[in-house]
PDB file of N, CA and C in Angstrom:
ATOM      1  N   UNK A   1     124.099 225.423  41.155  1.00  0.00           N
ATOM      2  CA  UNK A   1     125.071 226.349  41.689  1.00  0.00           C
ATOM      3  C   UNK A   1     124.458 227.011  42.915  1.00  0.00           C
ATOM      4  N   UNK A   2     125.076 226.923  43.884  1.00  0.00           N
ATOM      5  CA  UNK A   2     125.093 227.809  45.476  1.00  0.00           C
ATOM      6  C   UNK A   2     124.919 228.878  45.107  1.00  0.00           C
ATOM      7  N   UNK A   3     123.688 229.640  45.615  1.00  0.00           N
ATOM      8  CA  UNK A   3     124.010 231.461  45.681  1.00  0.00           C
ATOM      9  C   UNK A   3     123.412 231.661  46.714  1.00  0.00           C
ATOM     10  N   UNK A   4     123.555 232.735  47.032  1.00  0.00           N
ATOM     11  CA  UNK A   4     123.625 233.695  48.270  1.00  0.00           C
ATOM     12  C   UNK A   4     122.484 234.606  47.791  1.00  0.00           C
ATOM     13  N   UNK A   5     121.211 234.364  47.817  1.00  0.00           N
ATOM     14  CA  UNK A   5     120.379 235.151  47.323  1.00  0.00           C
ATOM     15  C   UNK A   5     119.788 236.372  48.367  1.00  0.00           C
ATOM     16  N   UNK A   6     120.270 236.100  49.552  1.00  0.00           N
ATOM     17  CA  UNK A   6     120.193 237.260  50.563  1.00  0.00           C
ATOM     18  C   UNK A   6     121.417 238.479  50.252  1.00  0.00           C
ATOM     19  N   UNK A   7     122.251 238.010  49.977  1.00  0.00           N
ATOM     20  CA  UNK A   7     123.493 239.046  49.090  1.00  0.00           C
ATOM     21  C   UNK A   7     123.137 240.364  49.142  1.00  0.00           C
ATOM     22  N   UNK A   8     123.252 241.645  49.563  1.00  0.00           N
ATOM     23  CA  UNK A   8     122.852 242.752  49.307  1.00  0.00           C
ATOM     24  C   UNK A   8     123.748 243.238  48.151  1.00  0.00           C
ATOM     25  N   UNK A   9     123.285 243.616  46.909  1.00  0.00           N
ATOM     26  CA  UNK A   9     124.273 244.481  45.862  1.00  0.00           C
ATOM     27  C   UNK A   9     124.800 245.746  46.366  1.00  0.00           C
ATOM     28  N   UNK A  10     125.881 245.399  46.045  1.00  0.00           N
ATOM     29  CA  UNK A  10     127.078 246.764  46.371  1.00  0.00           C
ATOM     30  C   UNK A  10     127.377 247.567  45.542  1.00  0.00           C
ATOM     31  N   UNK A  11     127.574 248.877  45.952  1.00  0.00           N
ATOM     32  CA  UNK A  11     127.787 249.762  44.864  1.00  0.00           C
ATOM     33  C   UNK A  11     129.224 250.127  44.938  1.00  0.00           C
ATOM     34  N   UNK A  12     130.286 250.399  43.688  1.00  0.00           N
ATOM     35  CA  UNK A  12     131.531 250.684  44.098  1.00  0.00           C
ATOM     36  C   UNK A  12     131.553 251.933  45.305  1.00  0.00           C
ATOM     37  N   UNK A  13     131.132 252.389  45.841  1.00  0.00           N
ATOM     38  CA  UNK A  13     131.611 252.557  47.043  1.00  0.00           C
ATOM     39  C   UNK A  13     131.496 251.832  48.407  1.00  0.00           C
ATOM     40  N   UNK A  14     130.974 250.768  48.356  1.00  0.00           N
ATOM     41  CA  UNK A  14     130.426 249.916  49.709  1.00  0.00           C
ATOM     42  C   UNK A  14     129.143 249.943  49.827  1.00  0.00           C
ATOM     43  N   UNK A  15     128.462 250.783  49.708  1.00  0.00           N
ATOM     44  CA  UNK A  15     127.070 251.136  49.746  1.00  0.00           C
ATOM     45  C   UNK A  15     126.194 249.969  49.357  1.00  0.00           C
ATOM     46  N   UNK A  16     125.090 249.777  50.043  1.00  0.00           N
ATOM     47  CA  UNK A  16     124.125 248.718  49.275  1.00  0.00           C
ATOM     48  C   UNK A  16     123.760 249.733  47.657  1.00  0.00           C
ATOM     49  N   UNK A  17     123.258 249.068  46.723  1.00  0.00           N
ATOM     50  CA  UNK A  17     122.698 249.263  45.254  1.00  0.00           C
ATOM     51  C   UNK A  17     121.088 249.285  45.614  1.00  0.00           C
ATOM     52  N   UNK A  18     120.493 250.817  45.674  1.00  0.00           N
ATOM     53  CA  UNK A  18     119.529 250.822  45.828  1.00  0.00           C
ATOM     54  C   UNK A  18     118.294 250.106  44.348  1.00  0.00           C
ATOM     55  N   UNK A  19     117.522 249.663  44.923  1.00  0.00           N
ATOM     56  CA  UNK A  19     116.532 249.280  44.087  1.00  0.00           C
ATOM     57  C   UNK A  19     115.332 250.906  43.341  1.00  0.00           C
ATOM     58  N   UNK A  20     114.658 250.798  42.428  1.00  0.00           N
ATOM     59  CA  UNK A  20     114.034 251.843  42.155  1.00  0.00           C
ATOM     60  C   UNK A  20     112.854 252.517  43.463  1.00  0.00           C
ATOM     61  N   UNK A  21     112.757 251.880  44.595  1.00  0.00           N
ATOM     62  CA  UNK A  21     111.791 252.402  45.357  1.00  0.00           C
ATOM     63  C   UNK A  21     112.537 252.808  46.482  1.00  0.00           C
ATOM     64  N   UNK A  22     114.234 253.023  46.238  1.00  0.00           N
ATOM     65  CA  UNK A  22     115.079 253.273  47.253  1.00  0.00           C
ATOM     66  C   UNK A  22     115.538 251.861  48.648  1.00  0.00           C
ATOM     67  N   UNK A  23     115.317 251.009  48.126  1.00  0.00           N
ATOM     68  CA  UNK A  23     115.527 249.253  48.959  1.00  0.00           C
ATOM     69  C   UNK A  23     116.340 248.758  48.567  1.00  0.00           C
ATOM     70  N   UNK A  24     117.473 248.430  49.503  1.00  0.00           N
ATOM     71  CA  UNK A  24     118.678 247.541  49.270  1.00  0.00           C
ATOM     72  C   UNK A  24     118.490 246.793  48.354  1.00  0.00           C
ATOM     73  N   UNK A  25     118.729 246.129  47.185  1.00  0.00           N
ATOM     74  CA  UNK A  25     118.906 245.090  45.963  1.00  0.00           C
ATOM     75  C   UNK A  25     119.782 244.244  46.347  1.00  0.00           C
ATOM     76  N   UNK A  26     118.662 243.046  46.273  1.00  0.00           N
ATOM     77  CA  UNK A  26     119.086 241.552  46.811  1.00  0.00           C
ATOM     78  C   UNK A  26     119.540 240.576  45.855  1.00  0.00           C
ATOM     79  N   UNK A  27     120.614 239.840  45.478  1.00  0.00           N
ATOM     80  CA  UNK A  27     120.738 239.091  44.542  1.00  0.00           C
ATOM     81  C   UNK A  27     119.229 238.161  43.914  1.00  0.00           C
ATOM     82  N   UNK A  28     118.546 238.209  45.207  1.00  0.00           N
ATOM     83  CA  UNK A  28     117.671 237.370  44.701  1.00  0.00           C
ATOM     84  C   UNK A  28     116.403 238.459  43.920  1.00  0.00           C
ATOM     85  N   UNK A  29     116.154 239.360  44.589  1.00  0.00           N
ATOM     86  CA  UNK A  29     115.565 240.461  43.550  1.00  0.00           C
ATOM     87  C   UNK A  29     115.898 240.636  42.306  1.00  0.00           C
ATOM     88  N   UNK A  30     117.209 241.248  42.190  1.00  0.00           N
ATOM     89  CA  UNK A  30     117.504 241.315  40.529  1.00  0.00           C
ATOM     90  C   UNK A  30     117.582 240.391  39.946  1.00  0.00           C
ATOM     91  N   UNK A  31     117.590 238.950  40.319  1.00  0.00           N
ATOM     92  CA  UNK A  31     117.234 237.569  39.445  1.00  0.00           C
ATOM     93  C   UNK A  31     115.833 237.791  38.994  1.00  0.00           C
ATOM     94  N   UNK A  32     115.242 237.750  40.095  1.00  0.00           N
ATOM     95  CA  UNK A  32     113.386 237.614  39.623  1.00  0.00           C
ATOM     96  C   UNK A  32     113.054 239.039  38.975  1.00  0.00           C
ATOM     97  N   UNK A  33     114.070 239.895  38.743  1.00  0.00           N
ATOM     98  CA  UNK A  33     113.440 241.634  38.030  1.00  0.00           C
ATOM     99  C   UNK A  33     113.762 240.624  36.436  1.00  0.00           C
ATOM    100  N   UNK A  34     114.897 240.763  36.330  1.00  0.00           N
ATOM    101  CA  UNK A  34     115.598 240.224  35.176  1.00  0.00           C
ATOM    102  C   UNK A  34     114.689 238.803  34.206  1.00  0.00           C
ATOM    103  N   UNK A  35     114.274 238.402  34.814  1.00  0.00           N
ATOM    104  CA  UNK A  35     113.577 237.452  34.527  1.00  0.00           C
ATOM    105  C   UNK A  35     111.908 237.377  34.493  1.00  0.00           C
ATOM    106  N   UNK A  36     111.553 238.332  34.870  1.00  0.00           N
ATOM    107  CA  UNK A  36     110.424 238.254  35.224  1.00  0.00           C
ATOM    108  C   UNK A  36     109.754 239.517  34.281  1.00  0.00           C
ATOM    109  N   UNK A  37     110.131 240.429  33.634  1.00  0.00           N
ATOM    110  CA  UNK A  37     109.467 241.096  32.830  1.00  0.00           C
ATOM    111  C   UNK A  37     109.689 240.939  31.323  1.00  0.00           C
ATOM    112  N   UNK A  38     109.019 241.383  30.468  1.00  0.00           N
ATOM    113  CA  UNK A  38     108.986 241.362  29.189  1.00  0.00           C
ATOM    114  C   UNK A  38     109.952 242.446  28.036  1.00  0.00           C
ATOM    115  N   UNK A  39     111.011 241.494  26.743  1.00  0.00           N
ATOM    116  CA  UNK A  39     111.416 242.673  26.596  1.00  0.00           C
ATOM    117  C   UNK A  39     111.230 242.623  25.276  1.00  0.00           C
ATOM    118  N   UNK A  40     111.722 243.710  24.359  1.00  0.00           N
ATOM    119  CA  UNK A  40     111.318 243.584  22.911  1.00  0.00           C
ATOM    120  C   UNK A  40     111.513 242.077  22.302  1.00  0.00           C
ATOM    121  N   UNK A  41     111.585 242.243  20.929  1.00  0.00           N
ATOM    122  CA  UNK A  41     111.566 240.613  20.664  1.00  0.00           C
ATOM    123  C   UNK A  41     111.395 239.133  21.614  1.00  0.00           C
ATOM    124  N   UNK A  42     110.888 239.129  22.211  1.00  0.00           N
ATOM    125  CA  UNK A  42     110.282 238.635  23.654  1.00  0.00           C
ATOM    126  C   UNK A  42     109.340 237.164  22.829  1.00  0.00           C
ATOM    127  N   UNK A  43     108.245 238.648  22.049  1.00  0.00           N
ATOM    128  CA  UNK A  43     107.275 237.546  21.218  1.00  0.00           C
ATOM    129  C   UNK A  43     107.684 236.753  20.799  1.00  0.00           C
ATOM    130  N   UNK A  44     109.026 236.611  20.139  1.00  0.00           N
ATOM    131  CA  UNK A  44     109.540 235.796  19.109  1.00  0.00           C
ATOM    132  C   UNK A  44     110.142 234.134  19.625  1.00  0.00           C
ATOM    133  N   UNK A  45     110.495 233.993  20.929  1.00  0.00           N
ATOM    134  CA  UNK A  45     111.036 233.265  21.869  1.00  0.00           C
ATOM    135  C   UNK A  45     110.059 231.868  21.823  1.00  0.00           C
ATOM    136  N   UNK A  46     110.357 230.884  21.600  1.00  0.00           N
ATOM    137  CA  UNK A  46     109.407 229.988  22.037  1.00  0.00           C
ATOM    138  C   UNK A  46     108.935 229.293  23.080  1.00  0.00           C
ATOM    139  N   UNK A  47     108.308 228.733  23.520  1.00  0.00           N
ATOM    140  CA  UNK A  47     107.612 228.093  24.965  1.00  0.00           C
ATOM    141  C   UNK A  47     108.318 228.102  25.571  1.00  0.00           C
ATOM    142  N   UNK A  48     108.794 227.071  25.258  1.00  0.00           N
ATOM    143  CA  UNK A  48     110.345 226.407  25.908  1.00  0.00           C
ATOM    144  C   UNK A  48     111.618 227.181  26.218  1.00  0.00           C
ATOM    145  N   UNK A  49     111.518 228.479  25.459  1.00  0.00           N
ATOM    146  CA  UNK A  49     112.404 229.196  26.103  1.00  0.00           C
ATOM    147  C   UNK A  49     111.887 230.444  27.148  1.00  0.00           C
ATOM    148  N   UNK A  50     110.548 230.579  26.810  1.00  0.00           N
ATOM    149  CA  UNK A  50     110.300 231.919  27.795  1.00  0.00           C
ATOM    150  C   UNK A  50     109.960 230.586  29.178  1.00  0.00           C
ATOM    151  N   UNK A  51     109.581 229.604  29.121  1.00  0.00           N
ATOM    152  CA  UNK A  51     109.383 228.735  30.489  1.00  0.00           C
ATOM    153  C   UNK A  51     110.967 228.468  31.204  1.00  0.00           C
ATOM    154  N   UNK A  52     111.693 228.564  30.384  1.00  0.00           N
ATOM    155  CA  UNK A  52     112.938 228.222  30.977  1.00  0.00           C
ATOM    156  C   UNK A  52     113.352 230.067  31.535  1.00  0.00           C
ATOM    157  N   UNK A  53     112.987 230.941  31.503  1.00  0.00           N
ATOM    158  CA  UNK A  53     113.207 232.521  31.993  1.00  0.00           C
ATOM    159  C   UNK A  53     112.380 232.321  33.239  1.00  0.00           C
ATOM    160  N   UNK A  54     111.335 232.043  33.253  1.00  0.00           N
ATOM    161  CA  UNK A  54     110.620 231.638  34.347  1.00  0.00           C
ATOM    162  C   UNK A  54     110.684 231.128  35.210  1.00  0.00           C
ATOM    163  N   UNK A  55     111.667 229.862  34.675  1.00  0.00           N
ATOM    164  CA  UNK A  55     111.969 229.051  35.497  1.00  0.00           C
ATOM    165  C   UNK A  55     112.968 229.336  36.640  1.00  0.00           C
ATOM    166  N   UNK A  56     114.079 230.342  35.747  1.00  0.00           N
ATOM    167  CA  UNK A  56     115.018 230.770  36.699  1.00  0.00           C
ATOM    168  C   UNK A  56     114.551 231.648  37.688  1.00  0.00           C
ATOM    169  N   UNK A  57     113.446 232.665  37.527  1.00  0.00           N
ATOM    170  CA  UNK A  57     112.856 233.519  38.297  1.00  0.00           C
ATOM    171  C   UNK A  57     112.382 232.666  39.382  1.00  0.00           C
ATOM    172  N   UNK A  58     111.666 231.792  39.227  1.00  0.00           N
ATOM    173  CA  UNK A  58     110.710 230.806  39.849  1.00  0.00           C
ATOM    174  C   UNK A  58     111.781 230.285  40.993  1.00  0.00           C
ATOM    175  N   UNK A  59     113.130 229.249  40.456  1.00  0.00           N
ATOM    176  CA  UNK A  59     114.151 229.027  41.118  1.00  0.00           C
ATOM    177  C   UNK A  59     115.261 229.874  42.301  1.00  0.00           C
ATOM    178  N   UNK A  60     114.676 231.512  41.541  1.00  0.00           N
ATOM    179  CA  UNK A  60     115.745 232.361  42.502  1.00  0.00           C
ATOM    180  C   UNK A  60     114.320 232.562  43.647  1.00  0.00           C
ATOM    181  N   UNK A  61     113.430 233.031  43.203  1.00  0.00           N
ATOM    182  CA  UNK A  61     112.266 233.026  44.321  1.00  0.00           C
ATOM    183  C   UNK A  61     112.231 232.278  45.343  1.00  0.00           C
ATOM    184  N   UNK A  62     112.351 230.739  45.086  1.00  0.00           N
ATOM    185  CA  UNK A  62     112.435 229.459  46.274  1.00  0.00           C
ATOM    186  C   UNK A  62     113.322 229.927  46.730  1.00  0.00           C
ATOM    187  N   UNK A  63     114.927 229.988  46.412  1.00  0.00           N
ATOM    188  CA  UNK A  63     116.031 230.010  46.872  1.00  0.00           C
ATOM    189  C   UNK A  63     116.551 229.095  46.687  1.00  0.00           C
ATOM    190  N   UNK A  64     116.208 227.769  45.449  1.00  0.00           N
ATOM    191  CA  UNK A  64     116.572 226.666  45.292  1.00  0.00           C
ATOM    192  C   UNK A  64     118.272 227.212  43.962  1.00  0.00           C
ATOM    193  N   UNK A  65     118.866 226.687  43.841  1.00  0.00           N
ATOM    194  CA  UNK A  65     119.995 226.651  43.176  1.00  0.00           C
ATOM    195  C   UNK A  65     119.810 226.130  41.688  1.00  0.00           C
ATOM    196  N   UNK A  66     120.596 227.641  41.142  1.00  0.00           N
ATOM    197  CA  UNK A  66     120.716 227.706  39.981  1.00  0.00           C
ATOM    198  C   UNK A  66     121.600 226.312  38.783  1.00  0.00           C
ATOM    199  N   UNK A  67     121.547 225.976  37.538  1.00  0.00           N
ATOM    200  CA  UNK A  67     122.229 225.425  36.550  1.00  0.00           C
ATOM    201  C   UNK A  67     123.584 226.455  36.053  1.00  0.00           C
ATOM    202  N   UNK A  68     124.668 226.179  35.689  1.00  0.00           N
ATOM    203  CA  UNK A  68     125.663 227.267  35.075  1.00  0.00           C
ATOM    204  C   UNK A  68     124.450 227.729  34.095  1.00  0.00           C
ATOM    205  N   UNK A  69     124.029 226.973  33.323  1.00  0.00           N
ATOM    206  CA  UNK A  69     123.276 228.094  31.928  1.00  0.00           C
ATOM    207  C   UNK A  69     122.145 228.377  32.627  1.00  0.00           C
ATOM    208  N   UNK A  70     121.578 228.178  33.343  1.00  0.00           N
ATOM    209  CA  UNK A  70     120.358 229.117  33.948  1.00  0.00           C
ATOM    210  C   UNK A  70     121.445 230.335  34.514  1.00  0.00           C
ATOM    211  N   UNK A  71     122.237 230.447  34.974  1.00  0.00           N
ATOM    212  CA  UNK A  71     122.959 231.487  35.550  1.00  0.00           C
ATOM    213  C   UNK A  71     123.475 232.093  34.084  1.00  0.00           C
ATOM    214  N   UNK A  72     123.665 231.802  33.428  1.00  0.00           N
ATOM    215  CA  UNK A  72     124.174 232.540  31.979  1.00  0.00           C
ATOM    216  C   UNK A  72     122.942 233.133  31.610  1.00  0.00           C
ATOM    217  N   UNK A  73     121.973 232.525  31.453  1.00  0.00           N
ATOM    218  CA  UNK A  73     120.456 232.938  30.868  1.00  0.00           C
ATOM    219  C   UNK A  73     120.533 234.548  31.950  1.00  0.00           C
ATOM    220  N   UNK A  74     120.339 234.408  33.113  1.00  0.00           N
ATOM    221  CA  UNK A  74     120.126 235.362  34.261  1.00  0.00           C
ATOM    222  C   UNK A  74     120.980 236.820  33.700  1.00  0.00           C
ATOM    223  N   UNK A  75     122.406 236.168  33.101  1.00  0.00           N
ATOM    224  CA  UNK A  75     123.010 237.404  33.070  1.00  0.00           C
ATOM    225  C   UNK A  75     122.828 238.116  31.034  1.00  0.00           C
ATOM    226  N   UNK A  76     122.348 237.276  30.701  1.00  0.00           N
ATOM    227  CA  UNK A  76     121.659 237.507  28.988  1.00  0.00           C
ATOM    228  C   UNK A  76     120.360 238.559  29.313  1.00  0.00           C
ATOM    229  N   UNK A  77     119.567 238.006  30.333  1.00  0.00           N
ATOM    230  CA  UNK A  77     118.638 238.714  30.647  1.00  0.00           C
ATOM    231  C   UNK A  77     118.881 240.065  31.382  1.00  0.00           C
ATOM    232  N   UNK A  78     119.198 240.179  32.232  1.00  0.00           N
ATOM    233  CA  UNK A  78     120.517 241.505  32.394  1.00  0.00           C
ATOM    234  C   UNK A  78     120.183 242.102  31.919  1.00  0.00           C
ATOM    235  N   UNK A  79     121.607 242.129  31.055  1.00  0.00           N
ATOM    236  CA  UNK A  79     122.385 242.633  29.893  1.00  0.00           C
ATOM    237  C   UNK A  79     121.258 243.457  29.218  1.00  0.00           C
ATOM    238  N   UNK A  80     120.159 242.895  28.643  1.00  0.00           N
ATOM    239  CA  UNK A  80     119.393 243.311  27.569  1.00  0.00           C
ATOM    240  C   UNK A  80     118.090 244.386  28.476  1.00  0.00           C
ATOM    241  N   UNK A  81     117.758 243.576  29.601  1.00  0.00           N
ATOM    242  CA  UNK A  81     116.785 244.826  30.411  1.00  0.00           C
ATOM    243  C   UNK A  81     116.996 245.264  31.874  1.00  0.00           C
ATOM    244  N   UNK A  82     118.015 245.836  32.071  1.00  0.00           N
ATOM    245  CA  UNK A  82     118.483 246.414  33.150  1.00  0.00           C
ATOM    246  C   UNK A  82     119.594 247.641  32.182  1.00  0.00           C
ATOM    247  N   UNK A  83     119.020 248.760  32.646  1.00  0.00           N
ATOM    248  CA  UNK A  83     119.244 250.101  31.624  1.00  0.00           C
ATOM    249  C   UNK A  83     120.750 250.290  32.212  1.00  0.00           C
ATOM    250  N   UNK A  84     120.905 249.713  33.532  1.00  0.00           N
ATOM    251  CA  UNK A  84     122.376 250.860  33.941  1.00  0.00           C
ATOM    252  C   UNK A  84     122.765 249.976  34.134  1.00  0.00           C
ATOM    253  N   UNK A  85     124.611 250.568  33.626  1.00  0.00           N
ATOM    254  CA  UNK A  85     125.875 249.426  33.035  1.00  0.00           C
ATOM    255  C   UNK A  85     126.360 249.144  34.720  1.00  0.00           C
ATOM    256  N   UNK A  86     126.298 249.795  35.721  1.00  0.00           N
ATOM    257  CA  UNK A  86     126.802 249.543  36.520  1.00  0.00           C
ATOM    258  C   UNK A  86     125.845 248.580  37.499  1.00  0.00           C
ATOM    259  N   UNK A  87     124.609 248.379  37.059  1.00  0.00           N
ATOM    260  CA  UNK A  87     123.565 247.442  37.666  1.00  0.00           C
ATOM    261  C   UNK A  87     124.033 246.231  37.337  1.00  0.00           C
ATOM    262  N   UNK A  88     124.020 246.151  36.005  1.00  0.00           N
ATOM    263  CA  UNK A  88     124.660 244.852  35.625  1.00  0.00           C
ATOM    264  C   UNK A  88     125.999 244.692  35.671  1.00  0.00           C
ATOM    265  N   UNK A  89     127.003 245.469  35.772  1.00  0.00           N
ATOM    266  CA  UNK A  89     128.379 244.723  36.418  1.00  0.00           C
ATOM    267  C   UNK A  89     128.437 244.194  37.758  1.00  0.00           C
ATOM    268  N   UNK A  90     127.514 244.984  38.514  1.00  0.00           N
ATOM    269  CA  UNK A  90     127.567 244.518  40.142  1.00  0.00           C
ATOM    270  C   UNK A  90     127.260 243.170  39.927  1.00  0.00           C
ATOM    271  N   UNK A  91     125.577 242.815  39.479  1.00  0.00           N
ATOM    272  CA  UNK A  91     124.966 241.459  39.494  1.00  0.00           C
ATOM    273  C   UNK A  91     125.801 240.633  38.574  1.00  0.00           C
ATOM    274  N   UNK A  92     126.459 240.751  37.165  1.00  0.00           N
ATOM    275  CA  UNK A  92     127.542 239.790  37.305  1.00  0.00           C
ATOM    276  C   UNK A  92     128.525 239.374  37.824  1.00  0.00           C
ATOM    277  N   UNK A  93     128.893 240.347  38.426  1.00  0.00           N
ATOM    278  CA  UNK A  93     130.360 239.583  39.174  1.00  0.00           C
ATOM    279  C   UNK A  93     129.836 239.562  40.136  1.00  0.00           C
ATOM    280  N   UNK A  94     128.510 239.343  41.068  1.00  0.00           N
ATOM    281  CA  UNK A  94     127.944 238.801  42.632  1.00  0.00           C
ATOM    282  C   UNK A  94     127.902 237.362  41.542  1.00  0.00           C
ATOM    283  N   UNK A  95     127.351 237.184  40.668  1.00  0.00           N
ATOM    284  CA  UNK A  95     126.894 235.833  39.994  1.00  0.00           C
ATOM    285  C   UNK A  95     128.461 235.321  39.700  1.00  0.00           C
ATOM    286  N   UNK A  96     129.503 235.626  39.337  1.00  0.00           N
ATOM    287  CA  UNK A  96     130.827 234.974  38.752  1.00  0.00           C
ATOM    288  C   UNK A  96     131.590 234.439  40.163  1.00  0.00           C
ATOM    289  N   UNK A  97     131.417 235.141  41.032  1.00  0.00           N
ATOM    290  CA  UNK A  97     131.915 235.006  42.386  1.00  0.00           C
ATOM    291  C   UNK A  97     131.554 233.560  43.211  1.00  0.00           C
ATOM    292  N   UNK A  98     130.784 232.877  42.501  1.00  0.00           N
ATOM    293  CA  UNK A  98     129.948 231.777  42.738  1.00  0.00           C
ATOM    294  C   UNK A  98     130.726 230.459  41.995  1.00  0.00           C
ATOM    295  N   UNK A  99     130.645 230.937  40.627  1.00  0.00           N
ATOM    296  CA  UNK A  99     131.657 229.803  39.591  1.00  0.00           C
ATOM    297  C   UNK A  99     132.298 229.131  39.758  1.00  0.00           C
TER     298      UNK A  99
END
């Protein structure tokens, strides 16, 4: 799947979606945040699945193009460690907009 990993996240008012150090949030940033840190039950995951989290991080990093379920994985990962509901509605529907 095509993405636009230069994408700046928007905030419902137009505004770029600042990142925590106050920096525009790039589609391709919140892929590799989302993917790239550790979350509870984490341990429990096997090889093959924490390499495939990686992988997508790894993939949004190049700028090479995502799988639909690597893009599902992206937004599972989300969901579960990105604290604010409106972080993750932006980055899913920049990700559905693609579909």
């Amino acid at each position: 799947m095509k993405l636009n990993y230069d994408l700046v996240l928007s905030a419902p008012d137009g505004e770029p979606y600042k990142d925590d150090k106050g920096n525009n949030l790039t589609l391709k940033q919140a892929i590799v945040t989302a993917c790239s840190f550790a979350l509870p039950g984490d341990d429990s995951l096997s090889m093959v699945e924490k390499f495939s989290i990686g992988e997508c991080a790894m993939l949004a990093y190049k700028g090479l193009d995502l799988t639909t379920e690597q893009v599902a994985k992206v937004k599972e990962r989300s969901a579960k460690g990105f604290q604010s509901p409106l972080l993750i509605y932006i980055l899913h529907t920049a990700l559905e907009s693609v579909q």
